[in-house]
Protein backbone atom coordinates (compact mmCIF):
# COMPACT_ATOMS: atom_id res chain seq x y z
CA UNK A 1 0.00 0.00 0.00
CA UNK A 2 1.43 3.68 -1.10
CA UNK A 3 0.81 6.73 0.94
CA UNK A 4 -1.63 8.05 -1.24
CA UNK A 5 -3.43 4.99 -0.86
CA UNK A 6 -3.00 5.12 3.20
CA UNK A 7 -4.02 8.90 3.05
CA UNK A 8 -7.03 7.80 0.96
CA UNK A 9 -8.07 5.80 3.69
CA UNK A 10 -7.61 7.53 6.57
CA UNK A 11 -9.57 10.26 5.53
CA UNK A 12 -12.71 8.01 4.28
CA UNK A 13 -12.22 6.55 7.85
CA UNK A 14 -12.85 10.24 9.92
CA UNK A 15 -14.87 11.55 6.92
CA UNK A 16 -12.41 14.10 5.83
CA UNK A 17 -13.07 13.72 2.29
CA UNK A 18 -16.13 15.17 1.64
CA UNK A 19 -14.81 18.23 3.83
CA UNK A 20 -11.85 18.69 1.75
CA UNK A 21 -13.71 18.15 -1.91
CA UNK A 22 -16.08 20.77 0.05
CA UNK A 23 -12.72 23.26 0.15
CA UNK A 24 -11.76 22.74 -2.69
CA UNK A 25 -14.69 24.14 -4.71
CA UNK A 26 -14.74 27.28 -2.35
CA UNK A 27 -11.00 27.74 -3.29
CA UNK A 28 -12.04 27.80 -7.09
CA UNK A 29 -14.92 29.93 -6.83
CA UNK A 30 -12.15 32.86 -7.62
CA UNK A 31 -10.30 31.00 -9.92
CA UNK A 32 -13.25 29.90 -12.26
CA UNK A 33 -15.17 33.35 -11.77
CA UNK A 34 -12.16 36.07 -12.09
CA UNK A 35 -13.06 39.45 -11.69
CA UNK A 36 -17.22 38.37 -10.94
CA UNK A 37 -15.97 36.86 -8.06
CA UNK A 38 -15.38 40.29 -6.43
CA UNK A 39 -18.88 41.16 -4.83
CA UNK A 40 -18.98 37.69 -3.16
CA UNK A 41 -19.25 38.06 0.33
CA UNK A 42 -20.06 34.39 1.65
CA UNK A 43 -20.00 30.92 0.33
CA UNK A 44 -20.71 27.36 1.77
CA UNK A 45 -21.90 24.03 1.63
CA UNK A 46 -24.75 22.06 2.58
CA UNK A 47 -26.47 18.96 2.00
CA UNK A 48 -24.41 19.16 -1.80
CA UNK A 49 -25.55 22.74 -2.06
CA UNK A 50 -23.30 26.01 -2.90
CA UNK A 51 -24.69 28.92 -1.06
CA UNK A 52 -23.20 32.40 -2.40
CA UNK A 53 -23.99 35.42 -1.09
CA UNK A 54 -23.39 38.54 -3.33
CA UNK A 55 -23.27 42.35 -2.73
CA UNK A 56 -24.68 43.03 -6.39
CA UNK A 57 -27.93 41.98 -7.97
CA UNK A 58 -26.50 42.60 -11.33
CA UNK A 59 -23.94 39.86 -11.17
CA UNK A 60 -26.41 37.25 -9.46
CA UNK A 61 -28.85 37.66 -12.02
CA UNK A 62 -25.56 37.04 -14.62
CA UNK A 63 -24.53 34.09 -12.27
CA UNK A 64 -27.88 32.85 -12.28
CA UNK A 65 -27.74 32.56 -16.13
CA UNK A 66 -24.12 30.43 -15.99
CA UNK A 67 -25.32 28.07 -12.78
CA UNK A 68 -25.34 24.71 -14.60
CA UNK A 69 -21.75 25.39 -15.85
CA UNK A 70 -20.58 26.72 -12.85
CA UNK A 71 -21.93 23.75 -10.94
CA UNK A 72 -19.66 21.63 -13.59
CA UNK A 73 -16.38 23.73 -13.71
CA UNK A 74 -16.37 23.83 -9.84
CA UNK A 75 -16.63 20.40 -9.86
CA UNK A 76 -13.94 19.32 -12.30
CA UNK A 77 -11.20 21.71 -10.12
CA UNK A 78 -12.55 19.66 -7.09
CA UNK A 79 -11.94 16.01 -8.79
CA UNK A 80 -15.72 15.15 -8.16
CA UNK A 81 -18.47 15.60 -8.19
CA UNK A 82 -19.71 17.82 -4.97
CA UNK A 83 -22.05 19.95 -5.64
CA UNK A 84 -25.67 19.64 -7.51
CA UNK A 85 -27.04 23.21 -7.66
CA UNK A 86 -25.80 27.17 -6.97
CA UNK A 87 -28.18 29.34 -5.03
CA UNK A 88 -27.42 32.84 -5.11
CA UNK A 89 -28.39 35.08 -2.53
């Protein structure tokens, strides 16, 4: 067994994994958005769920239009998929 494999493990053991996947879409939301990502003042997780808060109604009605290929991008910089749906807020 290789460390990645004993890593691997250990975290599906203390359910870790879902946490980090979790961080790991948060981390992109920047990265995939650029400069829209500015007026973001909030984001988590539930039950599969992002949950983004934004200053202006302008860009969440723009966001709104992209969801289904955010929900896809932010899942292919996590490595899985995490989240079903983007509710802007």
């Amino acid at each position: 067994m290789n460390i990645a494999q004993v890593i691997a493990e250990l975290l599906g053991d203390f359910k870790l994994s879902s946490r980090i996947m979790e961080s790991r879409i948060i981390a992109a939301w920047p990265e995939v958005l650029g400069p829209l990502a500015k007026p973001t003042d909030e984001l988590y997780i539930k039950n599969n769920v992002l949950f983004v808060n934004l200053s202006s109604s302008v860009i969440r009605n723009e966001l709104s239009m992209m969801r289904s290929k955010l929900v896809q991008r932010l899942n292919e910089k996590a490595g899985d998929k995490v989240i079903t749906d983007i509710v802007f807020r």
